[in-house]
Structure formats: C-alpha cells, structure tokens
PDB file of N, CA and C in Angstrom:
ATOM      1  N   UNK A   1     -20.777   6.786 -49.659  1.00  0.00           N
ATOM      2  CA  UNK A   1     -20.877   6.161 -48.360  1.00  0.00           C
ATOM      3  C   UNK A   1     -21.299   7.221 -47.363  1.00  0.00           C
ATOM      4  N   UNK A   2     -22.413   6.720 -46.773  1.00  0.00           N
ATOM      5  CA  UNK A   2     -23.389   8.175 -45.750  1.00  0.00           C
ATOM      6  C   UNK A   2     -23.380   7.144 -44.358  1.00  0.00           C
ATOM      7  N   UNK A   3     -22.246   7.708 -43.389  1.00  0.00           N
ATOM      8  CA  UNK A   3     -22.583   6.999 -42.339  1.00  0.00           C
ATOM      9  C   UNK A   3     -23.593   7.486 -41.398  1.00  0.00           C
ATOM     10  N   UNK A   4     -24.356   8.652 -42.240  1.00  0.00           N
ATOM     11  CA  UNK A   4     -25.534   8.585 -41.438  1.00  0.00           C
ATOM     12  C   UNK A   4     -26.947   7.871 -42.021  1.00  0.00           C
ATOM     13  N   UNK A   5     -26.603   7.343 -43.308  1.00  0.00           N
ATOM     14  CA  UNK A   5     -27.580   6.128 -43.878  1.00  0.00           C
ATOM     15  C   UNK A   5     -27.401   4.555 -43.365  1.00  0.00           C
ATOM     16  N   UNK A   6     -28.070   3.805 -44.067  1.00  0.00           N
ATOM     17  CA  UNK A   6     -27.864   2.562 -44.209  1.00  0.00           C
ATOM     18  C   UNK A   6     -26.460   2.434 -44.697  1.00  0.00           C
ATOM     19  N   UNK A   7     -25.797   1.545 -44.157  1.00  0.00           N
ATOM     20  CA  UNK A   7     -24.716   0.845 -44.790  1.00  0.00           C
ATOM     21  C   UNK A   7     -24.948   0.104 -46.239  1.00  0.00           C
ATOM     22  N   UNK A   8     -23.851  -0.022 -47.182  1.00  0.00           N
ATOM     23  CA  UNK A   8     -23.516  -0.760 -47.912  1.00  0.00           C
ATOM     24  C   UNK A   8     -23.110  -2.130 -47.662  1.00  0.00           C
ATOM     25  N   UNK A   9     -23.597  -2.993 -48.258  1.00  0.00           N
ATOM     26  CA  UNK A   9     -23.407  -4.398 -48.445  1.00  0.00           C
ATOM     27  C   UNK A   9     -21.384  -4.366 -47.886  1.00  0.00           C
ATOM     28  N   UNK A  10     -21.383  -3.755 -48.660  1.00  0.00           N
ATOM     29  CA  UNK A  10     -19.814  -3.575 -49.028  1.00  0.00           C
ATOM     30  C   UNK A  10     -19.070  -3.186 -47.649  1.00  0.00           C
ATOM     31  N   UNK A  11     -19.382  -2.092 -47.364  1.00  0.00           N
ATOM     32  CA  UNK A  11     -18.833  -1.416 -46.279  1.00  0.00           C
ATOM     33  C   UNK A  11     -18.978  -2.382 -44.949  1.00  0.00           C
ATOM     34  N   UNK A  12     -20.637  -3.006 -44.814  1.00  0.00           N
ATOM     35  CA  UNK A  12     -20.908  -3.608 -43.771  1.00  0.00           C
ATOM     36  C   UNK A  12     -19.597  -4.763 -43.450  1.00  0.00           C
ATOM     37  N   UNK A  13     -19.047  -5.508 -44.623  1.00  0.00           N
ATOM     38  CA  UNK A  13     -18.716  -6.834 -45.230  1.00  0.00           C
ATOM     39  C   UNK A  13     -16.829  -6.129 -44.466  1.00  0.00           C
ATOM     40  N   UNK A  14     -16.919  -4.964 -45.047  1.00  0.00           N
ATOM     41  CA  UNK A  14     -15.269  -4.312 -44.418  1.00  0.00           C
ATOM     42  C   UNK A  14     -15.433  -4.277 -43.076  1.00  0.00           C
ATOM     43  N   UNK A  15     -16.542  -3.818 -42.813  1.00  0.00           N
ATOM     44  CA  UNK A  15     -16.485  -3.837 -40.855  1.00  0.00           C
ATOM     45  C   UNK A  15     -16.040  -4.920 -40.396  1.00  0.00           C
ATOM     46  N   UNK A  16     -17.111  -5.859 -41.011  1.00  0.00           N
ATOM     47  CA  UNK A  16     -16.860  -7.047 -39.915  1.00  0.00           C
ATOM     48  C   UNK A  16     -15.603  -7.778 -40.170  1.00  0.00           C
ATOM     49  N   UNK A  17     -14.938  -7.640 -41.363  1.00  0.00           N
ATOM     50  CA  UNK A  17     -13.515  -8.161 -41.484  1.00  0.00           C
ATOM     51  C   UNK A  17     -12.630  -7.302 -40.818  1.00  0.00           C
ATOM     52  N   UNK A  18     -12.471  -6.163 -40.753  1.00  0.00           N
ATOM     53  CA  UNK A  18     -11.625  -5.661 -39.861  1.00  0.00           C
ATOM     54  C   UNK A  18     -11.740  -5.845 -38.398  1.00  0.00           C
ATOM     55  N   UNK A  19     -12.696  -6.254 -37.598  1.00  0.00           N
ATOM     56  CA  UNK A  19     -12.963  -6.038 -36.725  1.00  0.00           C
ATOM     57  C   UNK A  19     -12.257  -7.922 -36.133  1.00  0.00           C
ATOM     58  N   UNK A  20     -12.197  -8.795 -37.137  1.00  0.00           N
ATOM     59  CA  UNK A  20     -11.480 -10.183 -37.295  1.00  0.00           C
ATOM     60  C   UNK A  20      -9.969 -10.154 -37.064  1.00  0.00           C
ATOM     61  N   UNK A  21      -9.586  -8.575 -37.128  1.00  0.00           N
ATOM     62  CA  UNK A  21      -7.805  -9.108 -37.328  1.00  0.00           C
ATOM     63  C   UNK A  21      -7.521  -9.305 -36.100  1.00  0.00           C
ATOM     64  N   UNK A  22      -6.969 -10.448 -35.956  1.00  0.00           N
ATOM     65  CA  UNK A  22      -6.028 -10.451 -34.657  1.00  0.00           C
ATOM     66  C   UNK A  22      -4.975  -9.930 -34.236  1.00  0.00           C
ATOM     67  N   UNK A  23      -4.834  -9.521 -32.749  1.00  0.00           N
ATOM     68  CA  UNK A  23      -4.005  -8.981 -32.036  1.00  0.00           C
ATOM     69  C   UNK A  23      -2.732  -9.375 -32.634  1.00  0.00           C
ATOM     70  N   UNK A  24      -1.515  -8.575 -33.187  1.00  0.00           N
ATOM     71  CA  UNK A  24      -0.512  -8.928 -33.136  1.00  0.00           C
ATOM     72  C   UNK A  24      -0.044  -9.420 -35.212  1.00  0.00           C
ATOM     73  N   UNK A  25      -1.353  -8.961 -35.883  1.00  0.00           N
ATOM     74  CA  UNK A  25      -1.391  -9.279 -37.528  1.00  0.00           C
ATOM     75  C   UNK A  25      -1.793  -7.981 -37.984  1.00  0.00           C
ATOM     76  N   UNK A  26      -1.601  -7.776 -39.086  1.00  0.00           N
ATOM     77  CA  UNK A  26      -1.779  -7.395 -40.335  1.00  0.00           C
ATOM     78  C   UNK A  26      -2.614  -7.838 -41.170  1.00  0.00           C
ATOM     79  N   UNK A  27      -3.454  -6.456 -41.995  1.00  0.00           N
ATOM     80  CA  UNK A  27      -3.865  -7.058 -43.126  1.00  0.00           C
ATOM     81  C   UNK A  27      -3.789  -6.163 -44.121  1.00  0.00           C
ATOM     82  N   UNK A  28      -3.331  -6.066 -45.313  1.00  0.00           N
ATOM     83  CA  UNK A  28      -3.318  -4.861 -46.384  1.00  0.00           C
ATOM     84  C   UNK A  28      -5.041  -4.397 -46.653  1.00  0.00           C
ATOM     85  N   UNK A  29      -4.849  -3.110 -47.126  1.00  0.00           N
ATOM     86  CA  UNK A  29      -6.053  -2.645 -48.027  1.00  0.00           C
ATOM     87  C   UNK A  29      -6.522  -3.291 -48.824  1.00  0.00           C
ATOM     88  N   UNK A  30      -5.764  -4.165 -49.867  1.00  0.00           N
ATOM     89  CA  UNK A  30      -6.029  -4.625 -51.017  1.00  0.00           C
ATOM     90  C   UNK A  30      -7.112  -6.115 -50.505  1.00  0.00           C
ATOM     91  N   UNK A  31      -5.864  -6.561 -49.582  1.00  0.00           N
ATOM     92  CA  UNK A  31      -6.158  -8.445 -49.008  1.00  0.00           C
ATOM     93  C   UNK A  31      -8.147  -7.498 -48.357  1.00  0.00           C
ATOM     94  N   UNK A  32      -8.133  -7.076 -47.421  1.00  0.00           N
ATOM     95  CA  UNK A  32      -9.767  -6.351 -47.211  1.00  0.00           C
ATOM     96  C   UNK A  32     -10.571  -6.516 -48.383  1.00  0.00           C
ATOM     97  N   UNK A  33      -9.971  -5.400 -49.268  1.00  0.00           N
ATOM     98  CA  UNK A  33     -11.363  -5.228 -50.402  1.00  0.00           C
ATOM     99  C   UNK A  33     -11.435  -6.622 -50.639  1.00  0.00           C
ATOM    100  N   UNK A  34     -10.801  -7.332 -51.269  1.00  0.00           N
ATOM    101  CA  UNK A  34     -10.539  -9.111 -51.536  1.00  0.00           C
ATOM    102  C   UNK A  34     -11.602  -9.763 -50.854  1.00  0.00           C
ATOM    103  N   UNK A  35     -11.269  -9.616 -49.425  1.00  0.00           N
ATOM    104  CA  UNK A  35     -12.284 -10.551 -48.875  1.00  0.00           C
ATOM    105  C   UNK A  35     -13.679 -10.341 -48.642  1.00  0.00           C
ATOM    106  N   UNK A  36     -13.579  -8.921 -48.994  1.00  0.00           N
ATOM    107  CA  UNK A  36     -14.860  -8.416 -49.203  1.00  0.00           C
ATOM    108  C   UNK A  36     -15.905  -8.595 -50.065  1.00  0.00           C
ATOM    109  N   UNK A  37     -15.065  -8.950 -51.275  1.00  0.00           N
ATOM    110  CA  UNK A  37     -15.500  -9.372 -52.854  1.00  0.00           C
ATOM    111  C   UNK A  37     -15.537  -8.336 -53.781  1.00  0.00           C
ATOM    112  N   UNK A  38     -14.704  -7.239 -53.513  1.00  0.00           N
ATOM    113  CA  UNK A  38     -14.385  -5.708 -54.169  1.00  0.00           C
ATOM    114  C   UNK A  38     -12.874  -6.033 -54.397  1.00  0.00           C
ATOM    115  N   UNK A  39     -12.176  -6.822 -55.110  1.00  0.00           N
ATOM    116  CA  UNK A  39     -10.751  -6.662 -55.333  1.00  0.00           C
ATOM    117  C   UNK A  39     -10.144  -5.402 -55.208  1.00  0.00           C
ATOM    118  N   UNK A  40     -10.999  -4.723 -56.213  1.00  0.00           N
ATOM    119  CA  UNK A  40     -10.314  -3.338 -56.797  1.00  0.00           C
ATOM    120  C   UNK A  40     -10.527  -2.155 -55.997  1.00  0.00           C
ATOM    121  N   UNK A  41     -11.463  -2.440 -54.327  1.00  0.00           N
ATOM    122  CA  UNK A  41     -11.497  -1.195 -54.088  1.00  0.00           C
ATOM    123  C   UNK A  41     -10.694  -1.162 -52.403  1.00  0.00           C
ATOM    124  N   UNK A  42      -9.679  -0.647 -53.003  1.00  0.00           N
ATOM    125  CA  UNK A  42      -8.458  -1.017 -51.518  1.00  0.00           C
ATOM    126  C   UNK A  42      -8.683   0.344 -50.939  1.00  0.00           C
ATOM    127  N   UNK A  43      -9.077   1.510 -52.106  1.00  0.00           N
ATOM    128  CA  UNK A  43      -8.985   3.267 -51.818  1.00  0.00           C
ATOM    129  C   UNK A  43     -10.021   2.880 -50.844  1.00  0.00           C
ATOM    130  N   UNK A  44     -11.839   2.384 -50.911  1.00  0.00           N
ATOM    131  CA  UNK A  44     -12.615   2.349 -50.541  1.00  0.00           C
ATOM    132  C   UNK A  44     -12.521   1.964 -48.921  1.00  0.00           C
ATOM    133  N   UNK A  45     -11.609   1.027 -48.784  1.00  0.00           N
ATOM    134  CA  UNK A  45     -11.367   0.608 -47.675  1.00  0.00           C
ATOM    135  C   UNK A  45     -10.662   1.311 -47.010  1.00  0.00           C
ATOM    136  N   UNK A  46      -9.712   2.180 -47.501  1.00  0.00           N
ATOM    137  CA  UNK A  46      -9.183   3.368 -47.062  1.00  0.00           C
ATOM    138  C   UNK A  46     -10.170   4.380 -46.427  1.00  0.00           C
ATOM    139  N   UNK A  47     -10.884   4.725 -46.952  1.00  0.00           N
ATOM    140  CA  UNK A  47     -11.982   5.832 -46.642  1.00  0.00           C
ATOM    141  C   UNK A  47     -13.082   5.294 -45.856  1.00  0.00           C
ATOM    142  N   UNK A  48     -13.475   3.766 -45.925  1.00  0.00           N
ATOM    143  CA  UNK A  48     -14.321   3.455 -44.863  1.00  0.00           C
ATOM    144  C   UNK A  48     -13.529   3.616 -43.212  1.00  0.00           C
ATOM    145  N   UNK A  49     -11.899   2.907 -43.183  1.00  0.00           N
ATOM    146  CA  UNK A  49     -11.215   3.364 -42.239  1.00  0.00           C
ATOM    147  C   UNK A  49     -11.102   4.586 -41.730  1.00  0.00           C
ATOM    148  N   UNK A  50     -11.094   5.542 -42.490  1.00  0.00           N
ATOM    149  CA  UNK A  50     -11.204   6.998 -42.598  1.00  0.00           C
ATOM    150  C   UNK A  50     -12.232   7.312 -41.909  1.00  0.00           C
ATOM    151  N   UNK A  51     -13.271   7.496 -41.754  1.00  0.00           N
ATOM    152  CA  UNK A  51     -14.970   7.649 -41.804  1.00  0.00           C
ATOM    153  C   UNK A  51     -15.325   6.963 -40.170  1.00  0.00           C
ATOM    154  N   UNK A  52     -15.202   5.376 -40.218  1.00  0.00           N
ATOM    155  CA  UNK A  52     -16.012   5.275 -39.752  1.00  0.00           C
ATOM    156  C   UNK A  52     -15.154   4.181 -38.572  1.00  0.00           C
ATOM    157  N   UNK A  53     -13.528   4.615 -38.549  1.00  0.00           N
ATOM    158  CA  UNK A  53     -12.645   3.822 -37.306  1.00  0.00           C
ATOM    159  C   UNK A  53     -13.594   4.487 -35.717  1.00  0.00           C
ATOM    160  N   UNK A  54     -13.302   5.068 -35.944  1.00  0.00           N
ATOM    161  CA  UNK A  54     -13.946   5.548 -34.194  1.00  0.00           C
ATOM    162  C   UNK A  54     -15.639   5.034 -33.804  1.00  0.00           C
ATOM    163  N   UNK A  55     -16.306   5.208 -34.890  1.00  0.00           N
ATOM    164  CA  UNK A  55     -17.881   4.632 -34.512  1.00  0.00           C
ATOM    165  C   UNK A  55     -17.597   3.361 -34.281  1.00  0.00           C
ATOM    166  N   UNK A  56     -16.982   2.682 -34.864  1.00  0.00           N
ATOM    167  CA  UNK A  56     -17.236   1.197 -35.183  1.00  0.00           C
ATOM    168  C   UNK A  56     -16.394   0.449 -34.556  1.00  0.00           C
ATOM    169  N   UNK A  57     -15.352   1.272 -33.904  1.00  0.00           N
ATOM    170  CA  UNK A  57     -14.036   0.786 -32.912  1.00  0.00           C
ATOM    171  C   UNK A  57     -13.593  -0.023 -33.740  1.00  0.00           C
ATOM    172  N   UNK A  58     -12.965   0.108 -34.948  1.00  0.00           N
ATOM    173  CA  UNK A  58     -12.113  -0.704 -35.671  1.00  0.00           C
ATOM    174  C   UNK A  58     -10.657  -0.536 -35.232  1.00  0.00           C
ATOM    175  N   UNK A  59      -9.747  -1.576 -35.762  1.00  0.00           N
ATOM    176  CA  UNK A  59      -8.848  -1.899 -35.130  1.00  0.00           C
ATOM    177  C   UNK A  59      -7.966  -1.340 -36.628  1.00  0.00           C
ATOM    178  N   UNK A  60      -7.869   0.142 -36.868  1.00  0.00           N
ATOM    179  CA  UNK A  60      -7.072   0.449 -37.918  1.00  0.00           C
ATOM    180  C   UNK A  60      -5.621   0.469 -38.033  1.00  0.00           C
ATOM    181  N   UNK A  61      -5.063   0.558 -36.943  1.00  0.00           N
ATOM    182  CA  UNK A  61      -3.895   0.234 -37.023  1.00  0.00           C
ATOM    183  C   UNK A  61      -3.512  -0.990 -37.598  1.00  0.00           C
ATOM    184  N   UNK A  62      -4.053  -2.079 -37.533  1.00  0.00           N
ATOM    185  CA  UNK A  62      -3.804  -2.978 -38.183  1.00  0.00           C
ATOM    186  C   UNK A  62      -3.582  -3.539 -39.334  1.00  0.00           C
ATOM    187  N   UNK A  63      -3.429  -2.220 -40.168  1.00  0.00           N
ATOM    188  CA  UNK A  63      -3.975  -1.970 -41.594  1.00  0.00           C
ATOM    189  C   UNK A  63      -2.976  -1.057 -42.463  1.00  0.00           C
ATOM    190  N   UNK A  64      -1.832  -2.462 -43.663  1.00  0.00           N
ATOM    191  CA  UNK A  64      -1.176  -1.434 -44.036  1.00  0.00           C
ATOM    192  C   UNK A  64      -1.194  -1.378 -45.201  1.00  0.00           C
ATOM    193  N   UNK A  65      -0.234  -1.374 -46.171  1.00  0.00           N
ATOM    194  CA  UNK A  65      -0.082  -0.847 -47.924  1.00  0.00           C
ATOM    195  C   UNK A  65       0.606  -2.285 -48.250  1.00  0.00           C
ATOM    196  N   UNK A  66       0.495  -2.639 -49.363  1.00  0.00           N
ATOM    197  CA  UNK A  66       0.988  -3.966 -49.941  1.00  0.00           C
ATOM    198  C   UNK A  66       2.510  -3.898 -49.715  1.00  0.00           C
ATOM    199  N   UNK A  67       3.082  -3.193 -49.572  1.00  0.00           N
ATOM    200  CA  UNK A  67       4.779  -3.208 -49.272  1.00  0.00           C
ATOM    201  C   UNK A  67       4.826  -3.653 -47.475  1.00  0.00           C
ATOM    202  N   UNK A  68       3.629  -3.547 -46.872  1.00  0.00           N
ATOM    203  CA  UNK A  68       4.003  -3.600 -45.288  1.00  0.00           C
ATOM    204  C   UNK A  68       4.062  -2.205 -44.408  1.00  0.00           C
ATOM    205  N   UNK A  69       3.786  -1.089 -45.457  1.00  0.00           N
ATOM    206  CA  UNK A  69       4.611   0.491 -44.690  1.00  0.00           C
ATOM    207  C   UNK A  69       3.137   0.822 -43.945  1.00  0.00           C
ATOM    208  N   UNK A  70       3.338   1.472 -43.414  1.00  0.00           N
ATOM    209  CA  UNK A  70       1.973   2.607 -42.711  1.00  0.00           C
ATOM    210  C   UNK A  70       1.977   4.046 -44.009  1.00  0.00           C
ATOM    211  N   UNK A  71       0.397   4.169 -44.113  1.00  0.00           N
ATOM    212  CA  UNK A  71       1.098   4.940 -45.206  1.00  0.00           C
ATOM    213  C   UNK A  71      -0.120   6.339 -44.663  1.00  0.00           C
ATOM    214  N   UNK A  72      -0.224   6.043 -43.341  1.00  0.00           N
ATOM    215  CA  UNK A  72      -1.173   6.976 -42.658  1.00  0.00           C
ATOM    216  C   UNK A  72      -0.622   8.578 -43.202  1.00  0.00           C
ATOM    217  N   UNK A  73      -1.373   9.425 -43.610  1.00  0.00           N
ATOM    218  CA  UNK A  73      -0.685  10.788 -44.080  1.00  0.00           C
ATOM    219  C   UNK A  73       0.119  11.665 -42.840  1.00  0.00           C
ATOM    220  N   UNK A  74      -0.676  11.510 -41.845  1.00  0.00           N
ATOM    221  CA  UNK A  74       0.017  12.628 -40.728  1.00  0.00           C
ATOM    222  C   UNK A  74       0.817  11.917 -39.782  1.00  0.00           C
ATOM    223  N   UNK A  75       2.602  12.876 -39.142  1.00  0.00           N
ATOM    224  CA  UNK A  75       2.876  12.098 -38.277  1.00  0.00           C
ATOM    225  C   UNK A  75       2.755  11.381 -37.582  1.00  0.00           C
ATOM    226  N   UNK A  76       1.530  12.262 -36.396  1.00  0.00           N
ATOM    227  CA  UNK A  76       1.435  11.847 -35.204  1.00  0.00           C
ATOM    228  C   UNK A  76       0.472  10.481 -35.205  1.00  0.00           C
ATOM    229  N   UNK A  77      -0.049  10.380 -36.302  1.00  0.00           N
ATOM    230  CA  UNK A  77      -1.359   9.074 -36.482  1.00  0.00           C
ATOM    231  C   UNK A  77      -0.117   8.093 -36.951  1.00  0.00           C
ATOM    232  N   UNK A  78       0.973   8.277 -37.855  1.00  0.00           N
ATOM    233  CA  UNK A  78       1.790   7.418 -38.281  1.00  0.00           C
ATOM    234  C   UNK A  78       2.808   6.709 -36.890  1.00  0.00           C
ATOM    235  N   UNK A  79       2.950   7.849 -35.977  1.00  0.00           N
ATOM    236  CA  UNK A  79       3.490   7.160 -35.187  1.00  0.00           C
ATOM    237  C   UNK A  79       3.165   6.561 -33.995  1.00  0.00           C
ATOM    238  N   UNK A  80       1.708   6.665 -33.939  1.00  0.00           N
ATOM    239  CA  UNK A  80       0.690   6.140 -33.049  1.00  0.00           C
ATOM    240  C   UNK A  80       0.559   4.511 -33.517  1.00  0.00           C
ATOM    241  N   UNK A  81       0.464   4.916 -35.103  1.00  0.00           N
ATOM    242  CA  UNK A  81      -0.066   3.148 -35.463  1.00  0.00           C
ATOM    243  C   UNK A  81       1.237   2.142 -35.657  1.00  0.00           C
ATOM    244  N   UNK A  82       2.136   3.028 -35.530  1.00  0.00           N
ATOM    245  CA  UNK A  82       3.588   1.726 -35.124  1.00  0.00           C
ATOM    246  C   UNK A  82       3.845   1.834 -34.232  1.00  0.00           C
ATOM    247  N   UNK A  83       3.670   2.221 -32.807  1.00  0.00           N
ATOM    248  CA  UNK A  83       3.704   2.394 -31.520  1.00  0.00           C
ATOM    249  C   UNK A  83       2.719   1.117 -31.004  1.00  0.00           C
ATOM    250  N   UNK A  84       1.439   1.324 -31.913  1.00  0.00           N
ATOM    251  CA  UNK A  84      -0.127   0.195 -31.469  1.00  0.00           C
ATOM    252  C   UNK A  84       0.967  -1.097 -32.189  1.00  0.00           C
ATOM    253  N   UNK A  85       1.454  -1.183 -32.788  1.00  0.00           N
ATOM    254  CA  UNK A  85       1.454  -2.264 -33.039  1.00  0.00           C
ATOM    255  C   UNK A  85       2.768  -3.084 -32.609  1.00  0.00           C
ATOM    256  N   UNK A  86       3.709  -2.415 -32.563  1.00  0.00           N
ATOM    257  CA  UNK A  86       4.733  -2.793 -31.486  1.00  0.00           C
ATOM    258  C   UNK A  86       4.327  -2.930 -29.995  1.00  0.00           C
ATOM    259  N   UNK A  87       3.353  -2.450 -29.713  1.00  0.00           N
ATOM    260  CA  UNK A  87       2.717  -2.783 -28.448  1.00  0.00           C
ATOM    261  C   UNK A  87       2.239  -4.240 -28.561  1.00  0.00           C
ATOM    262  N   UNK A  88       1.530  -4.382 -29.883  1.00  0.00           N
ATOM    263  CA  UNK A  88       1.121  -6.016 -29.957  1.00  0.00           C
ATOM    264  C   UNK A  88       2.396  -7.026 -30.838  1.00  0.00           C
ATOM    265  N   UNK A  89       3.565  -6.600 -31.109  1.00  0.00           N
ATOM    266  CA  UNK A  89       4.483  -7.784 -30.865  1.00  0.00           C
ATOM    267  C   UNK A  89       4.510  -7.670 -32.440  1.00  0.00           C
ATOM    268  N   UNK A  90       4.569  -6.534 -33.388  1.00  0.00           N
ATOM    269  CA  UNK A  90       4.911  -6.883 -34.979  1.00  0.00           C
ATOM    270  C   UNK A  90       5.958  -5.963 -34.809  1.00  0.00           C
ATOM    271  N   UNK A  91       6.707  -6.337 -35.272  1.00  0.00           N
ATOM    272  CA  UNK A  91       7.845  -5.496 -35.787  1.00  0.00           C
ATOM    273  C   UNK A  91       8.709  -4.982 -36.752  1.00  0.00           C
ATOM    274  N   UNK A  92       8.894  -3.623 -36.921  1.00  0.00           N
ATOM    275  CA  UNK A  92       9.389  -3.316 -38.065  1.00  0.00           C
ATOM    276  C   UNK A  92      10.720  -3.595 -38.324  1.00  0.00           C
ATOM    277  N   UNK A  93      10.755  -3.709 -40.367  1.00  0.00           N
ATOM    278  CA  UNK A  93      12.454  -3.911 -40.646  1.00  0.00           C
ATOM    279  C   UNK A  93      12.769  -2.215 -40.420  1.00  0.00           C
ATOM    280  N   UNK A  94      14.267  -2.196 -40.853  1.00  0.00           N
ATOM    281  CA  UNK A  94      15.186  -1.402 -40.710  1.00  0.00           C
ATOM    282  C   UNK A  94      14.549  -0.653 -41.667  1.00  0.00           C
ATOM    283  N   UNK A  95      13.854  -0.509 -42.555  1.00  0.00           N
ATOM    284  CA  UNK A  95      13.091  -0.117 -43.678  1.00  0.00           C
ATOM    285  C   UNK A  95      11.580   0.858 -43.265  1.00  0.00           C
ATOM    286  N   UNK A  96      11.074   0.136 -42.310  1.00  0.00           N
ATOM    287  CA  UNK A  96      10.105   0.774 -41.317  1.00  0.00           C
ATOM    288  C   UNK A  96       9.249  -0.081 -42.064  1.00  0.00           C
ATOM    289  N   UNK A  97       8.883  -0.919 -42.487  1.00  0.00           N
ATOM    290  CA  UNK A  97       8.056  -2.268 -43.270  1.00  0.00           C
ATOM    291  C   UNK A  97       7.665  -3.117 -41.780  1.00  0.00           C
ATOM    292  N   UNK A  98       6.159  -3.859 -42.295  1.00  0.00           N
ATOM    293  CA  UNK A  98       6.243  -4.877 -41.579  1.00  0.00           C
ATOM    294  C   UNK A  98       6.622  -6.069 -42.430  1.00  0.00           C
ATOM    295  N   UNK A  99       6.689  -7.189 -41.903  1.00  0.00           N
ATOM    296  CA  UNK A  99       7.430  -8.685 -42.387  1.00  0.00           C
ATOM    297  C   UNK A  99       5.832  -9.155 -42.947  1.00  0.00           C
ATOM    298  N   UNK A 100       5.084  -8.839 -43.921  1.00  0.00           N
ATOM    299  CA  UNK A 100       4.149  -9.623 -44.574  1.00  0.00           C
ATOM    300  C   UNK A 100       4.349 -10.862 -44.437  1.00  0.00           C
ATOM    301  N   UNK A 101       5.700 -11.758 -44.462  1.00  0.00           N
ATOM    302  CA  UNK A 101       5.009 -13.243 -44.532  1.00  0.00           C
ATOM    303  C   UNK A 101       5.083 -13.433 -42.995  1.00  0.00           C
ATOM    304  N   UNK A 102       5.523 -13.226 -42.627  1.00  0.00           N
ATOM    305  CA  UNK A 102       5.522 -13.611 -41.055  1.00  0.00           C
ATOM    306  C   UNK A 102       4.185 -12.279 -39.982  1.00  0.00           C
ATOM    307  N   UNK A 103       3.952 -11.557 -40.342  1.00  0.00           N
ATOM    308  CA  UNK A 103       2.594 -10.998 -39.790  1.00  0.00           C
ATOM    309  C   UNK A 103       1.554 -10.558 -40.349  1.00  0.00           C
ATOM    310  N   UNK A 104       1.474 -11.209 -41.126  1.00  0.00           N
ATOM    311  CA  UNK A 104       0.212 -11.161 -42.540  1.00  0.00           C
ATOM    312  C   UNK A 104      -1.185 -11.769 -41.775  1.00  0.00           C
ATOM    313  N   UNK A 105      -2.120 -11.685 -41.555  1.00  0.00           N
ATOM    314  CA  UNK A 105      -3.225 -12.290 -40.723  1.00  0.00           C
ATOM    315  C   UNK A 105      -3.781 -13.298 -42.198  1.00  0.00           C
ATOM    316  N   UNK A 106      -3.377 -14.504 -41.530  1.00  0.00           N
ATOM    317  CA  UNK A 106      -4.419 -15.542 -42.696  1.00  0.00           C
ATOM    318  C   UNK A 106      -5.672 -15.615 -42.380  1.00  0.00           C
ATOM    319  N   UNK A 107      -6.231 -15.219 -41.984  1.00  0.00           N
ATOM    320  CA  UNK A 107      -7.605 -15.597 -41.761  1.00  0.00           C
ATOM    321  C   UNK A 107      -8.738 -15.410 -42.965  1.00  0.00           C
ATOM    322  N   UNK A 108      -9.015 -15.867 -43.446  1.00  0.00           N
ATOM    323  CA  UNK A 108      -9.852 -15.509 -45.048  1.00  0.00           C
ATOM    324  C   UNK A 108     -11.315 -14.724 -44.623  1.00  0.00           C
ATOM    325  N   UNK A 109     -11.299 -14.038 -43.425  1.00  0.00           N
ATOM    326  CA  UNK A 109     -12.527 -13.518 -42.699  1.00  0.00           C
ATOM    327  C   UNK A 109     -13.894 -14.056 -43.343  1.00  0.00           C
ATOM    328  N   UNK A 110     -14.131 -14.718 -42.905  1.00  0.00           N
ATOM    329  CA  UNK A 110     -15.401 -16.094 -42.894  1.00  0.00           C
ATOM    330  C   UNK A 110     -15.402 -16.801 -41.854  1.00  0.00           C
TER     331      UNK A 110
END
C-alpha cells in the first residue's frame, strides 16, 4: 500500500466505510475488512488506519478489537481514543471494553 500511488480497490472500499461510522458507534477491524470483502484482512485495516488516518480525516477512534478494547499501542493515542469517544456518548465497562451489542455501528456500509 503506496499512499503516494493509486489506491487499492481495497483500501479505497476501507476509506469510505470508515468514514460511514457514526458519531457515538463502533466498528471492529475484522466487521471493516468484512464489509470490504477482505474477511481476513483486519491487520490490513489496521495499517491503512495507520498510514493514512490524518490524510483522509478518518474517524479512527472509532475503531476497536473484537473484544471491544482499544488496542492502540501507545498511551497517549490510547487515551485520546477513549477520551474521543466518551466525548461521543460510548462507554466503557469496568473492564475498559466497549458494550459491542449496544455500540456496535450496524450499518453494513452500502
């Protein structure tokens, strides 16, 4: 992935679904690649987040691990993206999880 090339089918397909989540939802890595039509590439979606959140003004916080956790590597980004999102009204268990069935974004991005 060369974000100074052409985009991938793939990558393009992750933009515009991330850019769908609504204020105040969630969506895992995995549920992304999914709707993307890449089941298997949740890492990929990881690293497009990685790469290309700031060009593309994606809404990465919104974006966690199939358990609900933030699994951002560094503090200060970890406690930025549960700060963003308690700002928009999700909230964590006692566990530091979000509530997947209750802030899971249904939207099948289509």
């Amino acid at each position: 992935m060369n974000s100074d090339g052409p985009l991938r089918p793939f990558t393009i397909e992750v933009i515009r679904i991330l850019k769908e989540i609504p204020s105040g939802y969630v969506v895992t890595y995995g549920q992304v690649a999914r709707m993307a039509g890449s089941p298997r590439a949740a890492r990929q979606v990881v690293r497009i987040l990685h790469s290309m959140s700031k060009k593309y003004k994606l809404p990465w916080h919104r974006v966690v691990n199939a358990k609900g956790e933030i699994v951002v590597p560094d503090d200060n980004s970890r406690k930025l993206q549960r700060l963003l999102l308690e700002d928009e009204g999700v909230p964590f268990t006692k566990d530091g999880r979000v509530d997947l069935k209750q802030f899971e974004s249904s939207h099948k991005g289509r």
